[in-house]
N, C-alpha and C. Protein backbone atom coordinates (compact mmCIF):
# COMPACT_ATOMS: atom_id res chain seq x y z
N UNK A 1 1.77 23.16 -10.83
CA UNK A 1 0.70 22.18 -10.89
C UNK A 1 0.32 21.74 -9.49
N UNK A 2 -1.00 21.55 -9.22
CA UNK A 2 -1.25 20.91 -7.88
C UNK A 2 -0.75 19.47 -7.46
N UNK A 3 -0.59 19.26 -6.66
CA UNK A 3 -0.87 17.75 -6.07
C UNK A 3 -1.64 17.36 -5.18
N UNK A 4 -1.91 16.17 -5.25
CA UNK A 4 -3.02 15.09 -4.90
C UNK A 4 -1.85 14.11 -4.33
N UNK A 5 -2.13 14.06 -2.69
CA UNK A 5 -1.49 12.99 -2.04
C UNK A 5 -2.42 11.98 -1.45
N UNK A 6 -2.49 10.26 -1.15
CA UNK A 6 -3.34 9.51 -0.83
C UNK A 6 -2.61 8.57 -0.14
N UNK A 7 -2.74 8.00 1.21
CA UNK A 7 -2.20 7.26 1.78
C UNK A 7 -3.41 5.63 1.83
N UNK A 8 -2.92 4.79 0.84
CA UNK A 8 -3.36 3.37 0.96
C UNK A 8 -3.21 2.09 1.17
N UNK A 9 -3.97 1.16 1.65
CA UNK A 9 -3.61 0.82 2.95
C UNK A 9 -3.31 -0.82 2.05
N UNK A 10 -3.19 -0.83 0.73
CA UNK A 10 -2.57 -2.39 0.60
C UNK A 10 -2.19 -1.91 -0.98
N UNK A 11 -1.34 -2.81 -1.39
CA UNK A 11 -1.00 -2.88 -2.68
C UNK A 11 -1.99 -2.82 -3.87
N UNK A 12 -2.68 -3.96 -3.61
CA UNK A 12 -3.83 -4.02 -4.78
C UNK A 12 -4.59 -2.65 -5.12
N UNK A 13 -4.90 -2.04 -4.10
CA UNK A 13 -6.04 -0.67 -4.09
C UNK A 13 -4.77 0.36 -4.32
N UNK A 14 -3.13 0.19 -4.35
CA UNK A 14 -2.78 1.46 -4.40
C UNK A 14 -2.64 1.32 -5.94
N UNK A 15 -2.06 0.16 -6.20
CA UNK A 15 -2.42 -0.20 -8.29
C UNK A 15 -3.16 0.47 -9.09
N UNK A 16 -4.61 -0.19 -8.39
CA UNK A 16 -6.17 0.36 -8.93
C UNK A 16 -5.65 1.58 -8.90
N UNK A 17 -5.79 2.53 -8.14
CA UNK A 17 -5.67 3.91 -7.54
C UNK A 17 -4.84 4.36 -8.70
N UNK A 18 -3.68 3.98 -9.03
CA UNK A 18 -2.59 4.48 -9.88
C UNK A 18 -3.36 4.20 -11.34
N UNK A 19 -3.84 3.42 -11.52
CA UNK A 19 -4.40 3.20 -12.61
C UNK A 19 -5.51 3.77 -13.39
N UNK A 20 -6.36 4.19 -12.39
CA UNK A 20 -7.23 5.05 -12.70
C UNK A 20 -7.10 6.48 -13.09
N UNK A 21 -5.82 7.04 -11.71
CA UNK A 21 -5.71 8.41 -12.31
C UNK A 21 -4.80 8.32 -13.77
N UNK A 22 -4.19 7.09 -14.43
CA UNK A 22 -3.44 6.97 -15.57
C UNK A 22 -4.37 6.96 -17.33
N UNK A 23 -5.42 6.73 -16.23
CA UNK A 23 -6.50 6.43 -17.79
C UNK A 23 -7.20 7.34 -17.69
N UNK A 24 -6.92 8.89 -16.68
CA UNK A 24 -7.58 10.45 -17.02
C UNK A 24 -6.22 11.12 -17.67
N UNK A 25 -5.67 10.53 -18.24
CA UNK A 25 -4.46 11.29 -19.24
C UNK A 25 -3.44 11.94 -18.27
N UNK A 26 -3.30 11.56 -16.90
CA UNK A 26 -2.12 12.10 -16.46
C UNK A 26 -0.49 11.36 -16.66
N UNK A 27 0.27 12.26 -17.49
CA UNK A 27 1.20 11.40 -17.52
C UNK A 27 1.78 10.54 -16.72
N UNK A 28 2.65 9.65 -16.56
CA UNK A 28 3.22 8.47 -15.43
C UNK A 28 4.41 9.16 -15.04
N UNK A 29 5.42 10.07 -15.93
CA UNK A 29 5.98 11.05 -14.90
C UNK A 29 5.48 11.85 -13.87
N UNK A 30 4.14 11.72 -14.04
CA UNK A 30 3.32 12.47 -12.78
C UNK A 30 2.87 12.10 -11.89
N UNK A 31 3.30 11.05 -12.01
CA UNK A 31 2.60 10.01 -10.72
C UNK A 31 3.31 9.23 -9.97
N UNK A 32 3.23 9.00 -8.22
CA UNK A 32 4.21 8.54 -7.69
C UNK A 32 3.69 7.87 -6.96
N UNK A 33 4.23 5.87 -6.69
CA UNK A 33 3.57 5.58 -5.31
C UNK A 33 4.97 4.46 -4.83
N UNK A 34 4.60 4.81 -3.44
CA UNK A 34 5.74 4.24 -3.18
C UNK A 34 5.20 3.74 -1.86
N UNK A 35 6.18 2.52 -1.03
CA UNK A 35 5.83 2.14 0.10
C UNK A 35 6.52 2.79 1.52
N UNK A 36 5.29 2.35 2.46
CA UNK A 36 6.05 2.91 3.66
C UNK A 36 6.14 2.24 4.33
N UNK A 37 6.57 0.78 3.93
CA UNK A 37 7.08 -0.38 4.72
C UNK A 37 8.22 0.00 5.26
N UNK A 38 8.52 -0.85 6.47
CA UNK A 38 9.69 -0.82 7.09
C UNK A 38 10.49 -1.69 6.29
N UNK A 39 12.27 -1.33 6.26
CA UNK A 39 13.02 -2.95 5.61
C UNK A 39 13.68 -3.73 6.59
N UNK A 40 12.95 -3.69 8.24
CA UNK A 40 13.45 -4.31 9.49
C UNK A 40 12.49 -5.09 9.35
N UNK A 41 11.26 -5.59 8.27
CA UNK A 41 10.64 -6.65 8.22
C UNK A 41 8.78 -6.16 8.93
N UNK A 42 8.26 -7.46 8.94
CA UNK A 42 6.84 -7.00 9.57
C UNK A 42 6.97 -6.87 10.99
N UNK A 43 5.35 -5.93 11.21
CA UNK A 43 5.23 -5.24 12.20
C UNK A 43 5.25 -6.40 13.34
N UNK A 44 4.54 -7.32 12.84
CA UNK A 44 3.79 -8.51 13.91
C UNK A 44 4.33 -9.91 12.70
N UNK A 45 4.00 -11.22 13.75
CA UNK A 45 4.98 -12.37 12.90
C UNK A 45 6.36 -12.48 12.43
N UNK A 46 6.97 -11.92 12.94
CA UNK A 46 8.42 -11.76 12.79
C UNK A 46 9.11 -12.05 14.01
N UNK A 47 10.80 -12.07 13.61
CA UNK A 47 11.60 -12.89 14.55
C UNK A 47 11.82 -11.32 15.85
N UNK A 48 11.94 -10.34 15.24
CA UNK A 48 12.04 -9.28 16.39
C UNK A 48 11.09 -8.97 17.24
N UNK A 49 9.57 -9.41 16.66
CA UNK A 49 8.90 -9.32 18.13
C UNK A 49 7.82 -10.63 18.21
N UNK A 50 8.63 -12.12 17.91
CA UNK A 50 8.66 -13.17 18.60
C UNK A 50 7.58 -13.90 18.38
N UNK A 51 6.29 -13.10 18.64
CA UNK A 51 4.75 -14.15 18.96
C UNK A 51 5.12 -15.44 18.63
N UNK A 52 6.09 -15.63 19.28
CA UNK A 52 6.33 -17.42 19.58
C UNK A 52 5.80 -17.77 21.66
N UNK A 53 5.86 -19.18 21.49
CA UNK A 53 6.15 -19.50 22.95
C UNK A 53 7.26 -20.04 23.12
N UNK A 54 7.75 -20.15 24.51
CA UNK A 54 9.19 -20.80 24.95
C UNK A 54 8.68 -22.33 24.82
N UNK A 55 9.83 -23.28 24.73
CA UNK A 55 9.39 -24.27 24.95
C UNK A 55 10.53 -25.35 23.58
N UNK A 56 9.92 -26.63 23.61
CA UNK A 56 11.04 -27.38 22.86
C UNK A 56 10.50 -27.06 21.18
N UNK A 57 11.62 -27.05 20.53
CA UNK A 57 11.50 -27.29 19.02
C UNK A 57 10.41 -28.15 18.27
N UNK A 58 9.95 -28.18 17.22
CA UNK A 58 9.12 -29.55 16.38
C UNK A 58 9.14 -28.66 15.31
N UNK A 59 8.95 -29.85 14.49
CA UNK A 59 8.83 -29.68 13.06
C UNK A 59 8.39 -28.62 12.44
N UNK A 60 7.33 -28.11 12.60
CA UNK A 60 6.68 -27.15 12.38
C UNK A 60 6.65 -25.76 12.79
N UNK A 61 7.13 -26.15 14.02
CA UNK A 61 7.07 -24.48 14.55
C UNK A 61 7.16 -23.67 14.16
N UNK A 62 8.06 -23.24 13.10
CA UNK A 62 8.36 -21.70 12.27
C UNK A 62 7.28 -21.47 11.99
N UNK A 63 6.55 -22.17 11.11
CA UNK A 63 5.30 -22.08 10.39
C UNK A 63 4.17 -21.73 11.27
N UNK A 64 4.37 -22.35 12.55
CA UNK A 64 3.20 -22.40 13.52
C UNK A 64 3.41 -20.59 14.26
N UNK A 65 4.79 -20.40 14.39
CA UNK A 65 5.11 -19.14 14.93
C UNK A 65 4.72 -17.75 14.56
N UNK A 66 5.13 -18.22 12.88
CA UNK A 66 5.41 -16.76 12.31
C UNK A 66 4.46 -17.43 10.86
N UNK A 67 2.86 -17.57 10.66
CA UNK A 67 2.85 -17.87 9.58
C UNK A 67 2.15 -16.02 9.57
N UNK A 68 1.39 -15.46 10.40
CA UNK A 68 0.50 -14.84 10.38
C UNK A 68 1.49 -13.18 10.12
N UNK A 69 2.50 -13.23 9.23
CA UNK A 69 3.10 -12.25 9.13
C UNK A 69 2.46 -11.00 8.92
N UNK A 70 2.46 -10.06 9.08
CA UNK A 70 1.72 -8.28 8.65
C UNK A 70 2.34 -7.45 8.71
N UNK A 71 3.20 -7.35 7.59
CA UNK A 71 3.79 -5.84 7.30
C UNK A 71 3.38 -4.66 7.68
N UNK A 72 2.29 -4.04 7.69
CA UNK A 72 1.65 -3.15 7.99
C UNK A 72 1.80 -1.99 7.15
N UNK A 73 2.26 -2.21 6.11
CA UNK A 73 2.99 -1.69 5.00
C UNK A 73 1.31 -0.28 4.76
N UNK A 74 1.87 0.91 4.58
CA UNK A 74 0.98 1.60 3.62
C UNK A 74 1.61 2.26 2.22
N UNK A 75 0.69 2.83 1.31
CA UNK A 75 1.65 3.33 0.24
C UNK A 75 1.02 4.37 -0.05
N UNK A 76 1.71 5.41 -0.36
CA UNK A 76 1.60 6.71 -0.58
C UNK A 76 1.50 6.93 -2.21
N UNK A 77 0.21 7.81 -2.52
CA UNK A 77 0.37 8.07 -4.14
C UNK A 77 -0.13 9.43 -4.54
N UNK A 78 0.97 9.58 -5.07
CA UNK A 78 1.09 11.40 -4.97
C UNK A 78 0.97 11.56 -6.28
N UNK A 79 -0.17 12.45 -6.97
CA UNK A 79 -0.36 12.93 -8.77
C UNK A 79 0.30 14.55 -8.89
N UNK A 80 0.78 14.28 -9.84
CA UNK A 80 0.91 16.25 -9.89
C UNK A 80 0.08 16.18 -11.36
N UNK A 81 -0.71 17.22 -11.31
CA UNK A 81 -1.52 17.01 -12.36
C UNK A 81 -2.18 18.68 -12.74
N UNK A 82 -2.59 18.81 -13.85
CA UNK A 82 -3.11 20.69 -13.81
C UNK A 82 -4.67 20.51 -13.51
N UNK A 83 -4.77 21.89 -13.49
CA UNK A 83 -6.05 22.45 -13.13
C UNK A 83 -7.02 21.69 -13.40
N UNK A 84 -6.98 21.38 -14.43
CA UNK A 84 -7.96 21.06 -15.74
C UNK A 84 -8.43 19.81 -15.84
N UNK A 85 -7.43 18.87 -15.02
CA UNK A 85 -7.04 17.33 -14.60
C UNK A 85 -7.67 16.93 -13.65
N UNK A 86 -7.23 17.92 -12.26
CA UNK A 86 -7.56 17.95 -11.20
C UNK A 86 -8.79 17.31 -10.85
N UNK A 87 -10.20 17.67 -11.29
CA UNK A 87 -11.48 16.93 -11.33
C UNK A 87 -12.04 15.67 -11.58
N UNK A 88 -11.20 15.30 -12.59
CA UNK A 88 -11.15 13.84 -12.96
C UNK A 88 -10.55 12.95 -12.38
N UNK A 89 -9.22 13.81 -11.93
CA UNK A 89 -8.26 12.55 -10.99
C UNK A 89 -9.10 12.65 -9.60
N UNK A 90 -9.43 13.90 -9.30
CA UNK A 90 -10.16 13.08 -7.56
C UNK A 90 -11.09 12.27 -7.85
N UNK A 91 -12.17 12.34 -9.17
CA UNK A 91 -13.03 11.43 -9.48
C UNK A 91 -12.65 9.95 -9.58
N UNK A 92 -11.86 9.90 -10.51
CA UNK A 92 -10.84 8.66 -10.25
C UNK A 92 -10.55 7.81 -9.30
N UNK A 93 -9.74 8.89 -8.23
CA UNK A 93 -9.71 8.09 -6.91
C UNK A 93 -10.97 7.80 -5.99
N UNK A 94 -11.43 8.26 -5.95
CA UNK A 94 -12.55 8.42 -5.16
C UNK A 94 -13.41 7.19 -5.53
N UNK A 95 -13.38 7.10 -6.63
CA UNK A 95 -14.65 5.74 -7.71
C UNK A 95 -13.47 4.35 -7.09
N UNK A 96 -12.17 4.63 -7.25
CA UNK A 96 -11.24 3.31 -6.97
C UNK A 96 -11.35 3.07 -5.87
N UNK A 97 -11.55 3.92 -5.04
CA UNK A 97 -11.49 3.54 -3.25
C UNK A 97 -13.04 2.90 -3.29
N UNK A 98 -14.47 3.61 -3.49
CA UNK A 98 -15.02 2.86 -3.56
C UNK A 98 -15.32 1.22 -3.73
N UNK A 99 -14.67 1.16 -5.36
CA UNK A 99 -14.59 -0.22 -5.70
C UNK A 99 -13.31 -1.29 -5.14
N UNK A 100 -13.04 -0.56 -4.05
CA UNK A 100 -11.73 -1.61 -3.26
C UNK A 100 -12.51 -2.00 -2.41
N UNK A 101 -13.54 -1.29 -1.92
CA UNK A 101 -14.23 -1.72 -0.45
C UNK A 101 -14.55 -2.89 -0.54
């Protein structure tokens, strides 16, 4: 069977995405999405690369430091699907990416 690999760039649109090729009859054993987050945390807003300033403590700071967290997370969604499938599921994706824009 072929596959169909798609690299997307947030959760919500990789859902949609999964969802669509699920309602052209490809089974859910056939379908895979998974993340390519790091588990050392986000890229930016995090304690390993700081975007803090030096300086004294207050109340708030964490919040003030690190509210603007960004994983940078993408997710990968891979169909194995037949021949016959094939047309509908790129249709699928293709209509979901649209309607994420």
């Amino acid at each position: 069977m072929p596959i169909i690999a798609r690299v997307i760039e947030t959760l919500s649109e990789a859902n949609a995405a999964r969802d669509a090729v699920l309602r052209c009859g490809v089974p859910p054993e056939c379908v895979s999405l998974w993340s390519q987050a790091d588990e050392a945390g986000g890229v930016r807003g995090n304690f390993l690369t700081g975007d803090c300033e030096t300086g004294r403590s207050e109340p708030d700071e964490y919040d003030r430091k690190f509210k603007d967290v960004d994983t940078g997370a993408r997710f990968t969604l891979s169909v194995s699907a037949s021949d016959e499938q094939m047309p509908s599921v790129e249709a699928a994706l293709a209509a979901s990416k649209r309607d994420g824009q």
